[in-house]
PDB file of N, CA and C in Angstrom:
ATOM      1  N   UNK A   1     128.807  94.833  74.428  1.00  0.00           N
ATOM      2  CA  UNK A   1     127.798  94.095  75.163  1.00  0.00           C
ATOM      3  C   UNK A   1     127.757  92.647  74.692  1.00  0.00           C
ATOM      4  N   UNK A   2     127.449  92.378  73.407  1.00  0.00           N
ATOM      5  CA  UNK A   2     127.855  91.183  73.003  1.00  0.00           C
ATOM      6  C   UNK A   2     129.275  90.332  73.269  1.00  0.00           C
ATOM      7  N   UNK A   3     130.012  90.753  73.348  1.00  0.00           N
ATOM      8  CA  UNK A   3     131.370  90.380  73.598  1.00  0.00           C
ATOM      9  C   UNK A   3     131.693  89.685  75.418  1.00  0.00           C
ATOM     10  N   UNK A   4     130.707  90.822  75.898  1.00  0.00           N
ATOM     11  CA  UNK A   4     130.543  90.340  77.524  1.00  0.00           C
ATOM     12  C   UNK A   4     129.420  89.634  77.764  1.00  0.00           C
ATOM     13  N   UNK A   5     128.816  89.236  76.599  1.00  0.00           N
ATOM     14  CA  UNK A   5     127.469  88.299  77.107  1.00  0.00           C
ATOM     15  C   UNK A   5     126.150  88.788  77.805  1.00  0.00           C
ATOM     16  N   UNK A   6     126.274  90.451  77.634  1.00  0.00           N
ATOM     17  CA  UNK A   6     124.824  90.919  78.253  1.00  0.00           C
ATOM     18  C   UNK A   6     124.386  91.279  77.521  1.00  0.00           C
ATOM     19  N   UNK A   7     122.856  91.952  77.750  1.00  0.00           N
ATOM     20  CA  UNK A   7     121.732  92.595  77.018  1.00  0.00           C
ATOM     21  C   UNK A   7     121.456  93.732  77.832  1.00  0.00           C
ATOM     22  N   UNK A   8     120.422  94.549  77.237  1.00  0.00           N
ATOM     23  CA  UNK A   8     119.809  94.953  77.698  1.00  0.00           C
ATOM     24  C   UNK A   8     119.279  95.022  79.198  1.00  0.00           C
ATOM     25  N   UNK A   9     117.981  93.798  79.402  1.00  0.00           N
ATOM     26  CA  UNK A   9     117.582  93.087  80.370  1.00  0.00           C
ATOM     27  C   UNK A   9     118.667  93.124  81.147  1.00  0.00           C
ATOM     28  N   UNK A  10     119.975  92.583  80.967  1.00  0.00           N
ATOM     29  CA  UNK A  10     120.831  93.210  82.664  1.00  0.00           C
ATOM     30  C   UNK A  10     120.853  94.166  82.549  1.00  0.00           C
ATOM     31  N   UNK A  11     121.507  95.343  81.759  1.00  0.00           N
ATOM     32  CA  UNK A  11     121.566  96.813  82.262  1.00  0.00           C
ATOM     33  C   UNK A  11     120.590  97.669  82.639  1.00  0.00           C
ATOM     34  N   UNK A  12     119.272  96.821  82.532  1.00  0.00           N
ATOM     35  CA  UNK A  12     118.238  97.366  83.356  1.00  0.00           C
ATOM     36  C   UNK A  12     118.217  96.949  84.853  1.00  0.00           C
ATOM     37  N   UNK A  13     118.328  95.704  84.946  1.00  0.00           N
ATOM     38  CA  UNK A  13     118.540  95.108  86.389  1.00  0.00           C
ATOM     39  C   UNK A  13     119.453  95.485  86.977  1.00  0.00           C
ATOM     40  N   UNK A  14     120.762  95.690  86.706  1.00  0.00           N
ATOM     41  CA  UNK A  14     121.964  96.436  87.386  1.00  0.00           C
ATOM     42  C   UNK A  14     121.209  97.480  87.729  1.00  0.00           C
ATOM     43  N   UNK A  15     120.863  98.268  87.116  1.00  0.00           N
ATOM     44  CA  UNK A  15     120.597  99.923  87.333  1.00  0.00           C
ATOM     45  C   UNK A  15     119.057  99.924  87.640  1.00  0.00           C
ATOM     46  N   UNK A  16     118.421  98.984  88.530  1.00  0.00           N
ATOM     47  CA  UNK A  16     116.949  99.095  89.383  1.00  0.00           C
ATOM     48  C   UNK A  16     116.105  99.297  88.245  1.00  0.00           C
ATOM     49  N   UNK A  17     115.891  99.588  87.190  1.00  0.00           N
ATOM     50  CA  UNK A  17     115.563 100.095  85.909  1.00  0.00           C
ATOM     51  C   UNK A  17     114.159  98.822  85.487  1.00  0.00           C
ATOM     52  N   UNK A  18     112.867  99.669  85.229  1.00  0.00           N
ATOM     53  CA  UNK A  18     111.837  98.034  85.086  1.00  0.00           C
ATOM     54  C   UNK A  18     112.511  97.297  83.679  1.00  0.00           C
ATOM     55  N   UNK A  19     111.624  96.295  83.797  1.00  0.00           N
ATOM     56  CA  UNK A  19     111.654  95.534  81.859  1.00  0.00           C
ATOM     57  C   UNK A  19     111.466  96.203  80.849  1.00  0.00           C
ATOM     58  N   UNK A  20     111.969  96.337  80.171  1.00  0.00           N
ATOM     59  CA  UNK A  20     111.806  97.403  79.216  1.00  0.00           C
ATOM     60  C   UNK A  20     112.064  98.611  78.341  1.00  0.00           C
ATOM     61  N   UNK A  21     112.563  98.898  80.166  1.00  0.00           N
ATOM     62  CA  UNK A  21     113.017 100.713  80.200  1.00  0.00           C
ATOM     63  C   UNK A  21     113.839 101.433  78.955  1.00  0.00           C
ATOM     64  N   UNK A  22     114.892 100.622  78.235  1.00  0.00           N
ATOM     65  CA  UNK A  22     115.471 100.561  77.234  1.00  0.00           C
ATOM     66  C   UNK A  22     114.816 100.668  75.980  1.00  0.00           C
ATOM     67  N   UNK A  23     113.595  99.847  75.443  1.00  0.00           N
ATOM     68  CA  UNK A  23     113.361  99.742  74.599  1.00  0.00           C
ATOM     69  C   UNK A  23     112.901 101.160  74.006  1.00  0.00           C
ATOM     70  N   UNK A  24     113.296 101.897  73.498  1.00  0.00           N
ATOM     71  CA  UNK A  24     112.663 103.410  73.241  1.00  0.00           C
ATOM     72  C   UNK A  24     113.030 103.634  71.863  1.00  0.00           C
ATOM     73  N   UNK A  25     112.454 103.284  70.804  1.00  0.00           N
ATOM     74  CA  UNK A  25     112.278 103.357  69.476  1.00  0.00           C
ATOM     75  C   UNK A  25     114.153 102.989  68.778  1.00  0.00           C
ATOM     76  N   UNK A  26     114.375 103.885  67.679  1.00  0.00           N
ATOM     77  CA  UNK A  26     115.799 103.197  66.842  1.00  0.00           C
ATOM     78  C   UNK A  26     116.884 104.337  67.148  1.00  0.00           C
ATOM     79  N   UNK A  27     117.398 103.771  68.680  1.00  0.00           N
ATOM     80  CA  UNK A  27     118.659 104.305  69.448  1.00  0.00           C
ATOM     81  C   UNK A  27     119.701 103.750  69.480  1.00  0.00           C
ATOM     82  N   UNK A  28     120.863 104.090  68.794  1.00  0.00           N
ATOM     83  CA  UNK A  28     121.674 102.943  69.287  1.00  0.00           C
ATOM     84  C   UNK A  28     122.419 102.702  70.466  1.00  0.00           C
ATOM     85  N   UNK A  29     122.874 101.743  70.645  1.00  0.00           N
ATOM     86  CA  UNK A  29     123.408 101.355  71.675  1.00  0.00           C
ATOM     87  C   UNK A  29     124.366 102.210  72.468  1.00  0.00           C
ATOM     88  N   UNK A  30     124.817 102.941  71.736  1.00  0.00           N
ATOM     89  CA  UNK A  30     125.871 103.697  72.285  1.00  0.00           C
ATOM     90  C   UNK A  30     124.996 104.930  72.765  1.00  0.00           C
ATOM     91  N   UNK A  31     123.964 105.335  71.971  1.00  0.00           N
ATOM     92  CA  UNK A  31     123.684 106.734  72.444  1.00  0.00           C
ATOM     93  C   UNK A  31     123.169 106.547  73.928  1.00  0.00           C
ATOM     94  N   UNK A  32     122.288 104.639  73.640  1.00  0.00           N
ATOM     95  CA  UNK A  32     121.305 104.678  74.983  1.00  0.00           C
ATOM     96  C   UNK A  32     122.157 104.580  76.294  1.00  0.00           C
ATOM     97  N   UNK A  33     123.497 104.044  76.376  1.00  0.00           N
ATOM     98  CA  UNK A  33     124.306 104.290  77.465  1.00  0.00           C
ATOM     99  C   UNK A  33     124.607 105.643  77.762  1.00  0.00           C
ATOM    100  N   UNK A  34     124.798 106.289  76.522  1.00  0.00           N
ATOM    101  CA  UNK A  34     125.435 107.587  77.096  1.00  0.00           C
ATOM    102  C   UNK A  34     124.575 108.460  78.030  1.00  0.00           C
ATOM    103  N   UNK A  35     122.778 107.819  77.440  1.00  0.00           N
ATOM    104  CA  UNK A  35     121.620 108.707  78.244  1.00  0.00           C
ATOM    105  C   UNK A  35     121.813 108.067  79.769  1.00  0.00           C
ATOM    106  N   UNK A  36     121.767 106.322  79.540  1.00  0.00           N
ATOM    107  CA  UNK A  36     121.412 105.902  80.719  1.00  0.00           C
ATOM    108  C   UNK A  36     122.964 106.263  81.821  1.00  0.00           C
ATOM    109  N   UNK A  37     123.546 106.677  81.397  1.00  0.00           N
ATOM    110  CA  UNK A  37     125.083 107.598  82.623  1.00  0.00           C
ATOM    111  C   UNK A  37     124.962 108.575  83.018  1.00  0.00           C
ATOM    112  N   UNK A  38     123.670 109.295  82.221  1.00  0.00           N
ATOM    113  CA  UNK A  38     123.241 110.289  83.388  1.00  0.00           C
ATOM    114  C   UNK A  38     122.360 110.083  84.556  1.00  0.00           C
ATOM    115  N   UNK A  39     121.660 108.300  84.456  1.00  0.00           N
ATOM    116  CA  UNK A  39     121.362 108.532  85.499  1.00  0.00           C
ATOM    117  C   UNK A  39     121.658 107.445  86.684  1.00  0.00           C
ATOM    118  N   UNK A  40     123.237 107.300  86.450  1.00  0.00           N
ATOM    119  CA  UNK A  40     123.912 106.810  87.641  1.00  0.00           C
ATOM    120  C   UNK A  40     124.899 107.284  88.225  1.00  0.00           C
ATOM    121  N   UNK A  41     125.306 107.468  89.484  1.00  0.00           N
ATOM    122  CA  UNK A  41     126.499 108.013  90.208  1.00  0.00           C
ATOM    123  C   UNK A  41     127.786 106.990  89.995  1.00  0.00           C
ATOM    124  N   UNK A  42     128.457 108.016  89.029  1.00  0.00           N
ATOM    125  CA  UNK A  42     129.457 107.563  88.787  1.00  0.00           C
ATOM    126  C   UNK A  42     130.788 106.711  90.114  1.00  0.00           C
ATOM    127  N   UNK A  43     131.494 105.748  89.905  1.00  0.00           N
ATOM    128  CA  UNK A  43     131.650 104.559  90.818  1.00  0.00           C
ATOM    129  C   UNK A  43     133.077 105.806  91.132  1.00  0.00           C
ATOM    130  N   UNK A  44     133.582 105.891  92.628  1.00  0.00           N
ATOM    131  CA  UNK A  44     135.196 106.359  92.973  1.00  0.00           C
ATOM    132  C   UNK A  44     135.361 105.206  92.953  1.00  0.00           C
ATOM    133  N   UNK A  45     136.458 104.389  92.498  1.00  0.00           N
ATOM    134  CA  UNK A  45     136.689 103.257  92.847  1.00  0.00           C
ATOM    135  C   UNK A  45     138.083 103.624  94.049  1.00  0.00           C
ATOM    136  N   UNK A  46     138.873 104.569  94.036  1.00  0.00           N
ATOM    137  CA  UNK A  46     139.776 104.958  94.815  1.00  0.00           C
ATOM    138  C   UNK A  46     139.126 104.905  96.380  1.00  0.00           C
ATOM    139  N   UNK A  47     137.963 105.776  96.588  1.00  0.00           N
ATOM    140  CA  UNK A  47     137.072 106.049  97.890  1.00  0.00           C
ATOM    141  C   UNK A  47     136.707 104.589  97.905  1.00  0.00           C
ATOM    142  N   UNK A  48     135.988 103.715  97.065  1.00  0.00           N
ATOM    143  CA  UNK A  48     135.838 102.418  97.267  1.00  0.00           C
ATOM    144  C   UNK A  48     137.110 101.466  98.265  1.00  0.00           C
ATOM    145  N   UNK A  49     138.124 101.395  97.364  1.00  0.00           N
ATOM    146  CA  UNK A  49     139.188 100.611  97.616  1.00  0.00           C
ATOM    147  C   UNK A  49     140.071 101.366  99.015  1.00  0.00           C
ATOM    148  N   UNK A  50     139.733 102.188  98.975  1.00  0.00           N
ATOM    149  CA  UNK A  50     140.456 103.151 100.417  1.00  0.00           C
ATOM    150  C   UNK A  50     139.298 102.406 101.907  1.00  0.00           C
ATOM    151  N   UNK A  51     138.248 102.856 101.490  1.00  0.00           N
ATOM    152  CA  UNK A  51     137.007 102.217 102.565  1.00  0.00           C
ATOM    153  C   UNK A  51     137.415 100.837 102.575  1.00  0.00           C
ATOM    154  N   UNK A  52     137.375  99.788 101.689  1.00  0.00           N
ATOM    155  CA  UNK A  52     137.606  98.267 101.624  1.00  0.00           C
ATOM    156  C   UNK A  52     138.707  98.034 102.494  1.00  0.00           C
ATOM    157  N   UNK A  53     139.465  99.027 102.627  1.00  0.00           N
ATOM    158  CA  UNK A  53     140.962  98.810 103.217  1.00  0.00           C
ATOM    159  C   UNK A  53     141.065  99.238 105.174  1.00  0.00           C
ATOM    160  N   UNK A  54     139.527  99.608 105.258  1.00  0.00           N
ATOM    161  CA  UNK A  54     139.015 100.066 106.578  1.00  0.00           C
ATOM    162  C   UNK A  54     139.065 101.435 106.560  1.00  0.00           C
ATOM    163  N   UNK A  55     139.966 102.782 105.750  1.00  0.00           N
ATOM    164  CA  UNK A  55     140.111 103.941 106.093  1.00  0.00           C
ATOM    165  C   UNK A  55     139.185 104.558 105.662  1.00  0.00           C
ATOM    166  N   UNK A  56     138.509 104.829 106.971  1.00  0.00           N
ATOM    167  CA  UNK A  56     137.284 105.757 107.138  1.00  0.00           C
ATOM    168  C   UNK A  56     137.485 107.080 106.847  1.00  0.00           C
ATOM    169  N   UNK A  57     136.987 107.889 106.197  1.00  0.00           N
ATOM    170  CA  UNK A  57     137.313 109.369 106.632  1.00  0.00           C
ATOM    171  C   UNK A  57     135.571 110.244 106.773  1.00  0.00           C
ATOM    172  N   UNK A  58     135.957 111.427 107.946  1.00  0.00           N
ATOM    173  CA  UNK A  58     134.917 112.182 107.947  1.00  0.00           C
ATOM    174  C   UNK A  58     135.688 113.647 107.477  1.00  0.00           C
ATOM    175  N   UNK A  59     134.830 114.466 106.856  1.00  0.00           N
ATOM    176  CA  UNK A  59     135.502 115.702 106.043  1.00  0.00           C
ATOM    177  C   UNK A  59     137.192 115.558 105.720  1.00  0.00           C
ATOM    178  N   UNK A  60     137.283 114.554 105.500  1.00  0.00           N
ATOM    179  CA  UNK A  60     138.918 114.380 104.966  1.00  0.00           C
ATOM    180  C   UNK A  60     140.243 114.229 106.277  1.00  0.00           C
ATOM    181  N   UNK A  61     139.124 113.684 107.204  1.00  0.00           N
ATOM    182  CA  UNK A  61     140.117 113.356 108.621  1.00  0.00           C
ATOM    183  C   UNK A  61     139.559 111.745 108.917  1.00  0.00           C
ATOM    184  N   UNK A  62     141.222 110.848 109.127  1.00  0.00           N
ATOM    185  CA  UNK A  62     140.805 109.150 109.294  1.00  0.00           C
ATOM    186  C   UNK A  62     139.780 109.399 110.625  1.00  0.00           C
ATOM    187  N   UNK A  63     139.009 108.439 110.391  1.00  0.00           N
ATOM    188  CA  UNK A  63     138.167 108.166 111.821  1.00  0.00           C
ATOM    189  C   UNK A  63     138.983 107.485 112.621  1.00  0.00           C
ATOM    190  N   UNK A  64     138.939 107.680 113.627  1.00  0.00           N
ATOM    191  CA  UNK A  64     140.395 106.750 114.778  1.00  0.00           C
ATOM    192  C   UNK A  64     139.136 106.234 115.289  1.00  0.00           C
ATOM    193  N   UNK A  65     138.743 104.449 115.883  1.00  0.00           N
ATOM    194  CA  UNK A  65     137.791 103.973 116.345  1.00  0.00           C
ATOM    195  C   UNK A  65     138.790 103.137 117.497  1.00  0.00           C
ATOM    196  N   UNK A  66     138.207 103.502 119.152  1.00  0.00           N
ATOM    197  CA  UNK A  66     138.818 102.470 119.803  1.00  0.00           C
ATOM    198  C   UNK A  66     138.655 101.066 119.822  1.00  0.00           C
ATOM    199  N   UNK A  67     139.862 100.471 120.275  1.00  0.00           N
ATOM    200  CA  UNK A  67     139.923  99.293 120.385  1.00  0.00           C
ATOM    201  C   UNK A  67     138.372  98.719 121.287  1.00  0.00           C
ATOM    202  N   UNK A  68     138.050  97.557 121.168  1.00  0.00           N
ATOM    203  CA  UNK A  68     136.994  97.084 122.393  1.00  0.00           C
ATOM    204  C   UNK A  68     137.384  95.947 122.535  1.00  0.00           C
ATOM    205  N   UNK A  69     136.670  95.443 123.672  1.00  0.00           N
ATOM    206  CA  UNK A  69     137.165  93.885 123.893  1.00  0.00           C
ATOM    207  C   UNK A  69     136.128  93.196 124.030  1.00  0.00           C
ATOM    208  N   UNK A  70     135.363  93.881 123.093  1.00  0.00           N
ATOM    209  CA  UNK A  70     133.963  92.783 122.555  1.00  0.00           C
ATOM    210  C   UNK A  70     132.972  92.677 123.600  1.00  0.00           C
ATOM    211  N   UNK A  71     132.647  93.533 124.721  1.00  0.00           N
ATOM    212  CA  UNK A  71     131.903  93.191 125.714  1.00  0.00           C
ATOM    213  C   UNK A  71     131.298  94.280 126.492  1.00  0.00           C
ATOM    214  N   UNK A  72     131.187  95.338 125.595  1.00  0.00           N
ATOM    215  CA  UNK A  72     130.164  96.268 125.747  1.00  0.00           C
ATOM    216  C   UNK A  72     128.908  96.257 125.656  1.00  0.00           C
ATOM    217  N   UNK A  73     127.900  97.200 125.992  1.00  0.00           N
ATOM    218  CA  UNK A  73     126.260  96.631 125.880  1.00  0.00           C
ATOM    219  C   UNK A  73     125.552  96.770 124.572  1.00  0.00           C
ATOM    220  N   UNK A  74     126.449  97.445 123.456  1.00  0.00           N
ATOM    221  CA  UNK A  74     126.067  97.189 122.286  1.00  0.00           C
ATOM    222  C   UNK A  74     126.445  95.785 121.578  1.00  0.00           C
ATOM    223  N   UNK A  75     127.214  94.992 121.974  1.00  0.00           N
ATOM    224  CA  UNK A  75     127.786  94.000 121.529  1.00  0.00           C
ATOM    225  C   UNK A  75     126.645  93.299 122.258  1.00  0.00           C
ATOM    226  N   UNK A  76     126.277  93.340 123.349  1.00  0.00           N
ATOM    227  CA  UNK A  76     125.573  91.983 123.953  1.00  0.00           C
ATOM    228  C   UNK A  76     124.082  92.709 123.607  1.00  0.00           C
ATOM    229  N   UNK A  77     124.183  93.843 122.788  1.00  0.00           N
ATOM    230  CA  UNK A  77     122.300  93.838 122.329  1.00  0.00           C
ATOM    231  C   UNK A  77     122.689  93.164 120.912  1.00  0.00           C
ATOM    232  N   UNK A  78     123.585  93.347 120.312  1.00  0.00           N
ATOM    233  CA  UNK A  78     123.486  92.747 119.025  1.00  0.00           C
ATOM    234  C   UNK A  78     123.559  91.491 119.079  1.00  0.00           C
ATOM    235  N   UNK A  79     124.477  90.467 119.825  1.00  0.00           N
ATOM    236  CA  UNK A  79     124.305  88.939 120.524  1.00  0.00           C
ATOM    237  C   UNK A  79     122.758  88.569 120.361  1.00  0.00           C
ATOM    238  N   UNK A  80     122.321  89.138 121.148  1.00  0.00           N
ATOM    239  CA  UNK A  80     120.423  89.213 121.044  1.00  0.00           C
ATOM    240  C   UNK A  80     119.777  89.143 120.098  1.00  0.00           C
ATOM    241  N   UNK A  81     120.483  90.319 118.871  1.00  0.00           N
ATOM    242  CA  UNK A  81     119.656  89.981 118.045  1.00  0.00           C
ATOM    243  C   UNK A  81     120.100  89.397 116.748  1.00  0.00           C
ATOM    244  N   UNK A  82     120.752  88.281 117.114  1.00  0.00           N
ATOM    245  CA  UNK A  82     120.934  87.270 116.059  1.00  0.00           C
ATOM    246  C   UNK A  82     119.971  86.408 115.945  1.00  0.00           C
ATOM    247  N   UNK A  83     119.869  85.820 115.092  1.00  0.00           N
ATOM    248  CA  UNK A  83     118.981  84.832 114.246  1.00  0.00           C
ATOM    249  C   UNK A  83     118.883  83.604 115.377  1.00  0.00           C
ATOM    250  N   UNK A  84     117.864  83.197 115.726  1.00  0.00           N
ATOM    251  CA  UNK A  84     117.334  82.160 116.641  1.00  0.00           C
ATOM    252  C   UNK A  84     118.032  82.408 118.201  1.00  0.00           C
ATOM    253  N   UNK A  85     117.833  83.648 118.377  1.00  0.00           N
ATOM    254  CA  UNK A  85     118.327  83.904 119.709  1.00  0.00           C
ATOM    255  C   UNK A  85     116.370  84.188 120.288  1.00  0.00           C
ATOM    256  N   UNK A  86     116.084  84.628 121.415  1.00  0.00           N
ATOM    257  CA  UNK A  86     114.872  84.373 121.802  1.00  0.00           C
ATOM    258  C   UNK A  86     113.783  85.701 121.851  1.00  0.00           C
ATOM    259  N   UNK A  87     115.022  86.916 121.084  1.00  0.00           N
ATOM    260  CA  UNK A  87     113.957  87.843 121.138  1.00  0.00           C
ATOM    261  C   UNK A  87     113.177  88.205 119.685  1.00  0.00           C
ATOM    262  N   UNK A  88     113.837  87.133 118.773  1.00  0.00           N
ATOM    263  CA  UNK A  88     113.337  87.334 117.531  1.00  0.00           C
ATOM    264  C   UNK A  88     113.778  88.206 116.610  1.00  0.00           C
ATOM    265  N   UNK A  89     115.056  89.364 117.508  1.00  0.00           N
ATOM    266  CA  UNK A  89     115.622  90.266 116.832  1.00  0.00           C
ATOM    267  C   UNK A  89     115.341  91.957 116.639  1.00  0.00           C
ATOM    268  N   UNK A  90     113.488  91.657 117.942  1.00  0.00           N
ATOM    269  CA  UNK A  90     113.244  93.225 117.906  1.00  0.00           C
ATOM    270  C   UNK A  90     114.079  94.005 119.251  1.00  0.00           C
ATOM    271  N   UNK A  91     113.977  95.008 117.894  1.00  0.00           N
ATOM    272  CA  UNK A  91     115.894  95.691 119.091  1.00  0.00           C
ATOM    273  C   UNK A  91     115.470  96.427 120.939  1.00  0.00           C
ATOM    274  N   UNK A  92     114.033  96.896 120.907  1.00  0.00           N
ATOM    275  CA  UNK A  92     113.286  97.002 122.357  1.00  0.00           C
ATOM    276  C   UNK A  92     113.779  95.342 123.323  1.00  0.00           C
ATOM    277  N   UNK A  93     113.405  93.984 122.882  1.00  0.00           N
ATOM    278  CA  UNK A  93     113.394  93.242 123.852  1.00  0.00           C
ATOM    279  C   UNK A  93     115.112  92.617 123.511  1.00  0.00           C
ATOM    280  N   UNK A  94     116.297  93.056 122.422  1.00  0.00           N
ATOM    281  CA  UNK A  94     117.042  92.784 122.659  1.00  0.00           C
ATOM    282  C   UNK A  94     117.997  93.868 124.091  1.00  0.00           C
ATOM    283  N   UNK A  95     117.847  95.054 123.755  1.00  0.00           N
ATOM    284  CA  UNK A  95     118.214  95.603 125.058  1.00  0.00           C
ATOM    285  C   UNK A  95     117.619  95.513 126.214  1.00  0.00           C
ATOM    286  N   UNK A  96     116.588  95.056 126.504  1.00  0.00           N
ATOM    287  CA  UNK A  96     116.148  95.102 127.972  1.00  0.00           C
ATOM    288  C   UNK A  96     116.572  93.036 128.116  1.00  0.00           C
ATOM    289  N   UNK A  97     117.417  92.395 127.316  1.00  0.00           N
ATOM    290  CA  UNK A  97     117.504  91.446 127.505  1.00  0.00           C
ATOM    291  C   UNK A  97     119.105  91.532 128.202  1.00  0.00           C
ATOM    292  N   UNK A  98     119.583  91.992 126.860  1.00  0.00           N
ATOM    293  CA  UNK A  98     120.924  92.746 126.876  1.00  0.00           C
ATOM    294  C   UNK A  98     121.409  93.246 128.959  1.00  0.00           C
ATOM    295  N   UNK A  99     120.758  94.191 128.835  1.00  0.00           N
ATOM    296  CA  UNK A  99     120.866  94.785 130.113  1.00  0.00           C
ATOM    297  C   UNK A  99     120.523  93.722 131.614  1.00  0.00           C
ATOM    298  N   UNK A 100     119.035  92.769 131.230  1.00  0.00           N
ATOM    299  CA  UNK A 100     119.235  91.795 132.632  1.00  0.00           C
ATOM    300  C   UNK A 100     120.107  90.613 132.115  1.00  0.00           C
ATOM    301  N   UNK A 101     120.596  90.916 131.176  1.00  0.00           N
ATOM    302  CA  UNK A 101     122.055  89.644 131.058  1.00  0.00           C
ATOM    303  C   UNK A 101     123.288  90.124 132.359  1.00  0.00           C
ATOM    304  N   UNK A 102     123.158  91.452 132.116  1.00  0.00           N
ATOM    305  CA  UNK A 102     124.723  92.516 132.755  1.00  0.00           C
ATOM    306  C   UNK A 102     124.130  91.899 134.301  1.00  0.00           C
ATOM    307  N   UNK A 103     122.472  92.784 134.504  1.00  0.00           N
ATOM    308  CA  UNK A 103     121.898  92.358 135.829  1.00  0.00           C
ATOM    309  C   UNK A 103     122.365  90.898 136.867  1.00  0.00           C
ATOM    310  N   UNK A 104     122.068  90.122 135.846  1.00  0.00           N
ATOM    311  CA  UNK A 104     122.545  89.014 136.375  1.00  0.00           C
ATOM    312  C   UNK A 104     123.680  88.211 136.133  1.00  0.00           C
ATOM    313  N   UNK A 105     124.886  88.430 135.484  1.00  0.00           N
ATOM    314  CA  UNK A 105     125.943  88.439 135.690  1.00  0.00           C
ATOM    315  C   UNK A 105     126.920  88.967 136.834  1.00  0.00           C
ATOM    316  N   UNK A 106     126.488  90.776 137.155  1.00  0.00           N
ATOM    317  CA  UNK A 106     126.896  91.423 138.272  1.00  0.00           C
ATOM    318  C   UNK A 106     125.966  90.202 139.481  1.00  0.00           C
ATOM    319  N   UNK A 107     124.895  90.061 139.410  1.00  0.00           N
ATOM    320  CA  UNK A 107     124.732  89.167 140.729  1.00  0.00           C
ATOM    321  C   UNK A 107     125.294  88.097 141.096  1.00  0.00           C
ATOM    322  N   UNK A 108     126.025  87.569 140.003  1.00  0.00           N
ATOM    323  CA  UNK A 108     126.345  85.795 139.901  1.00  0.00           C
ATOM    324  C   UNK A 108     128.114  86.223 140.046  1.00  0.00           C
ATOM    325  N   UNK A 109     128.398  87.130 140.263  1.00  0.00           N
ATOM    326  CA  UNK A 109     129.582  87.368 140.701  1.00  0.00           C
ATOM    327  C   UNK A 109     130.127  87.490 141.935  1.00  0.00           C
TER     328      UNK A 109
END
């Protein structure tokens, strides 16, 4: 810990953990990690770096996701609800915005 420049105080903050949580009478350092690893889920970094790489899997089969061409009505509710768009981002007035966008597009055609 010394060597990497932390304390305590981060390995509480990493691990959601209040101020303090550590301090529990004359433990050493080593034992108090070994307690505090029981109570984190240990990291796959393999499942990590496989996901990072896009490969999805459900029960151990890739997810195949189709192609889109960006212009489906989930794409134009999420358009909506970006940041300074006019519905403020609640997802009710982004789809009924969403949808008289389509409305009046099909008319203006």
């Amino acid at each position: 810990m010394v060597a990497l420049g932390y304390g305590w105080r981060d390995v509480e903050a990493a691990l959601g953990l209040p101020p303090g949580y550590t301090e529990v009478g004359d433990i050493s350092a080593a034992e108090k990690l070994r307690i505090l690893c029981r109570e984190v889920e240990p990291l796959d970094r393999e499942s990590i770096e496989r996901i990072a790489q896009g490969d999805l899997r459900a029960d151990g089969v890739r997810l195949q996701f189709p192609d889109t061409s960006g212009s489906d009505l989930v794409d134009d509710i999420a358009a909506m609800m970006m940041p300074g768009c006019a519905t403020g981002g609640q997802p009710r007035d982004a789809f009924l915005g969403a949808i008289l966008k389509r409305i009046n597009d099909i008319e203006s055609s």
